[in-house]
N, C-alpha and C. Protein backbone atom coordinates (compact mmCIF):
# COMPACT_ATOMS: atom_id res chain seq x y z
N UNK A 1 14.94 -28.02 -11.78
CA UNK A 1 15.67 -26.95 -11.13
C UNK A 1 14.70 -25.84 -10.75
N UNK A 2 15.01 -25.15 -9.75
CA UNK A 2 13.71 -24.26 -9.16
C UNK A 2 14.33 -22.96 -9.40
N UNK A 3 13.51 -21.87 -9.86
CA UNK A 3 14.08 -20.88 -10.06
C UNK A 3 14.79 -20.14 -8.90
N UNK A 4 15.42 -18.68 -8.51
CA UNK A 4 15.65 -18.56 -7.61
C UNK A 4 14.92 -17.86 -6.96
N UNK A 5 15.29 -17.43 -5.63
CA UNK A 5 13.91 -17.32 -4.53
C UNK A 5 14.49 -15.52 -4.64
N UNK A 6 13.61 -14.52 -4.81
CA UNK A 6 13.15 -13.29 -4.51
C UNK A 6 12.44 -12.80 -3.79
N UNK A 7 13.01 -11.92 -2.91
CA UNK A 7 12.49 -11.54 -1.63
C UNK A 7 12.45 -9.41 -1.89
N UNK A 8 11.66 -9.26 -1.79
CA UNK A 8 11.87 -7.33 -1.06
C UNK A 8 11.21 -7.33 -0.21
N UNK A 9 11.98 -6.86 0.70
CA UNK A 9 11.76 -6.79 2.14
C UNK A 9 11.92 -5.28 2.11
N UNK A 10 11.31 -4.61 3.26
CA UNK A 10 11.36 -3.29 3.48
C UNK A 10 10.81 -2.72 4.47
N UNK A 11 10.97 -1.96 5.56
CA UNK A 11 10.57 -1.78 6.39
C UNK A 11 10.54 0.15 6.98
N UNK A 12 9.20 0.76 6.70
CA UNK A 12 9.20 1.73 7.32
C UNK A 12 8.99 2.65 8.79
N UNK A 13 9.32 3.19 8.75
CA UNK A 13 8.64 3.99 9.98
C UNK A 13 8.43 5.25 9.53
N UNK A 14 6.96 5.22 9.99
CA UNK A 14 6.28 6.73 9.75
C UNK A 14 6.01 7.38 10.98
N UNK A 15 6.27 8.49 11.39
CA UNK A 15 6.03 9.21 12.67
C UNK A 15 4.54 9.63 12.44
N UNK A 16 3.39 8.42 12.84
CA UNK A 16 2.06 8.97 13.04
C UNK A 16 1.59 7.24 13.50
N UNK A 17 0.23 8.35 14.05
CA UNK A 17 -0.44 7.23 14.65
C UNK A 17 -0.64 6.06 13.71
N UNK A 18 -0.68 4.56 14.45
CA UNK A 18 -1.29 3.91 13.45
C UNK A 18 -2.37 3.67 12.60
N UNK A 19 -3.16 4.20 13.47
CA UNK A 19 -5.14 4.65 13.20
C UNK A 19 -4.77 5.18 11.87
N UNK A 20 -3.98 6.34 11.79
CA UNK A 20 -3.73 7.57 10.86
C UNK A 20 -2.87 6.53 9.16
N UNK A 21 -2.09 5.88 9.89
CA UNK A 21 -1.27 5.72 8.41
C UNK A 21 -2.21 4.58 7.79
N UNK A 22 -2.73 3.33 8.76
CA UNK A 22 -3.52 2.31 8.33
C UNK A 22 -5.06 3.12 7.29
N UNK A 23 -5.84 4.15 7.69
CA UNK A 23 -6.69 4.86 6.94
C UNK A 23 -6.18 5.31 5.67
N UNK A 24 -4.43 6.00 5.67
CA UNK A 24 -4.02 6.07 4.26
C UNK A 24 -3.76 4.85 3.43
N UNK A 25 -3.37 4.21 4.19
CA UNK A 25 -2.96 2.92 3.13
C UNK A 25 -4.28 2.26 2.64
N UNK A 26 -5.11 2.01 3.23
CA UNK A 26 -6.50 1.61 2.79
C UNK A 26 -7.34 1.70 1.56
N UNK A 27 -6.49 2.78 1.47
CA UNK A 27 -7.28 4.07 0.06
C UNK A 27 -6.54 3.82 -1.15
N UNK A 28 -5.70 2.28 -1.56
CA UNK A 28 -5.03 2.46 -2.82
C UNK A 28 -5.08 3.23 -4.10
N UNK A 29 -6.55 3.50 -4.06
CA UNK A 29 -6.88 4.32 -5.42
C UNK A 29 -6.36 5.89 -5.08
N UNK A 30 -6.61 6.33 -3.74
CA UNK A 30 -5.94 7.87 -3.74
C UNK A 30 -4.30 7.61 -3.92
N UNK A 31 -3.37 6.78 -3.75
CA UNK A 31 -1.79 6.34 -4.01
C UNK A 31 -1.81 7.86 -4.65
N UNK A 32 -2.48 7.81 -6.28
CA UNK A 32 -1.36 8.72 -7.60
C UNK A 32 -1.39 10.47 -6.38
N UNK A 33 -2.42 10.27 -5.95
CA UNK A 33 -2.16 11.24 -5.51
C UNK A 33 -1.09 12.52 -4.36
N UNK A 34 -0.43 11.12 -3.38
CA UNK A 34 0.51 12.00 -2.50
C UNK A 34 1.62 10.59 -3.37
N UNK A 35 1.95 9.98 -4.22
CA UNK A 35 2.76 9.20 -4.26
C UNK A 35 3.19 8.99 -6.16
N UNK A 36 2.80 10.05 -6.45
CA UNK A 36 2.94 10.09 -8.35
C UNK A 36 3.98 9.23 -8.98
N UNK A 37 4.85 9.69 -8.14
CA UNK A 37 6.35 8.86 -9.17
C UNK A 37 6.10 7.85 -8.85
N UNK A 38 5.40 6.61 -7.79
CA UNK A 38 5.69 5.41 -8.21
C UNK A 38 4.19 4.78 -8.71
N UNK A 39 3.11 5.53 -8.73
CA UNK A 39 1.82 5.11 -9.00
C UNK A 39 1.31 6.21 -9.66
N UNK A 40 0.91 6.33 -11.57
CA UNK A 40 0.82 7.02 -12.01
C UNK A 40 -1.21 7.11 -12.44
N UNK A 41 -1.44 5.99 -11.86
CA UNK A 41 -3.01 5.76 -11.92
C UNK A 41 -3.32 4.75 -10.75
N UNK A 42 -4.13 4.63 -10.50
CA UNK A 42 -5.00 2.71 -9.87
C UNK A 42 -6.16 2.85 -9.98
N UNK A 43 -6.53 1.73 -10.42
CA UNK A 43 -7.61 0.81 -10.38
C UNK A 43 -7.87 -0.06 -9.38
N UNK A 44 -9.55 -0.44 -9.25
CA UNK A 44 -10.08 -1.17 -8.25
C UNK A 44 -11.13 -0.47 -7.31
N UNK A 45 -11.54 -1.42 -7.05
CA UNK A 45 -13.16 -1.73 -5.91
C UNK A 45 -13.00 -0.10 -4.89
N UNK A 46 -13.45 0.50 -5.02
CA UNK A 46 -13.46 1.87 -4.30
C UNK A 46 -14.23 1.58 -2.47
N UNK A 47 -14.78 -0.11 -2.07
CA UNK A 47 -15.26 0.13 -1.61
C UNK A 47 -14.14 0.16 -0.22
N UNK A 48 -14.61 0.58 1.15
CA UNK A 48 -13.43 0.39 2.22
C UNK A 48 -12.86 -0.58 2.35
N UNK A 49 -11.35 -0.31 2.63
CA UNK A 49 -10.93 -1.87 3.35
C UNK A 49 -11.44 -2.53 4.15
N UNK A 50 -11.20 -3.72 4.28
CA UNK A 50 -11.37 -4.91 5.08
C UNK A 50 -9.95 -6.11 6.15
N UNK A 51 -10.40 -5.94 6.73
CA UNK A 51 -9.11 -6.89 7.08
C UNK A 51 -9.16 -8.66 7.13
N UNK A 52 -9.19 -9.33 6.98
CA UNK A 52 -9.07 -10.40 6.46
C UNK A 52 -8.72 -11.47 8.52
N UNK A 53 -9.88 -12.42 8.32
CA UNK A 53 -9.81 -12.92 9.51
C UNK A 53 -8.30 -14.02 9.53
């Protein structure tokens, strides 16, 4: 028997350029900072993102 299938789906819109929000998201380790209540620390590789071919 297969467990059951879980999905979160979610979809935002931010009123800014994409250049602009893709540079914030990049930065997981700054998160605690504009985003506290759901990220109270992070960890990981400080070096820039990458995008994946």
């Amino acid at each position: 028997m297969n467990p059951p299938e879980y999905r979160f789906l979610d979809r935002w819109e931010v009123p800014a350029a994409i250049d602009r929000v893709y540079d914030v998201l990049a930065r997981p380790l700054d998160y605690p900072t504009w985003w506290g209540d759901v990220f109270r620390s992070a960890e990981g590789d400080p070096s820039p993102a990458e995008t994946s071919a």
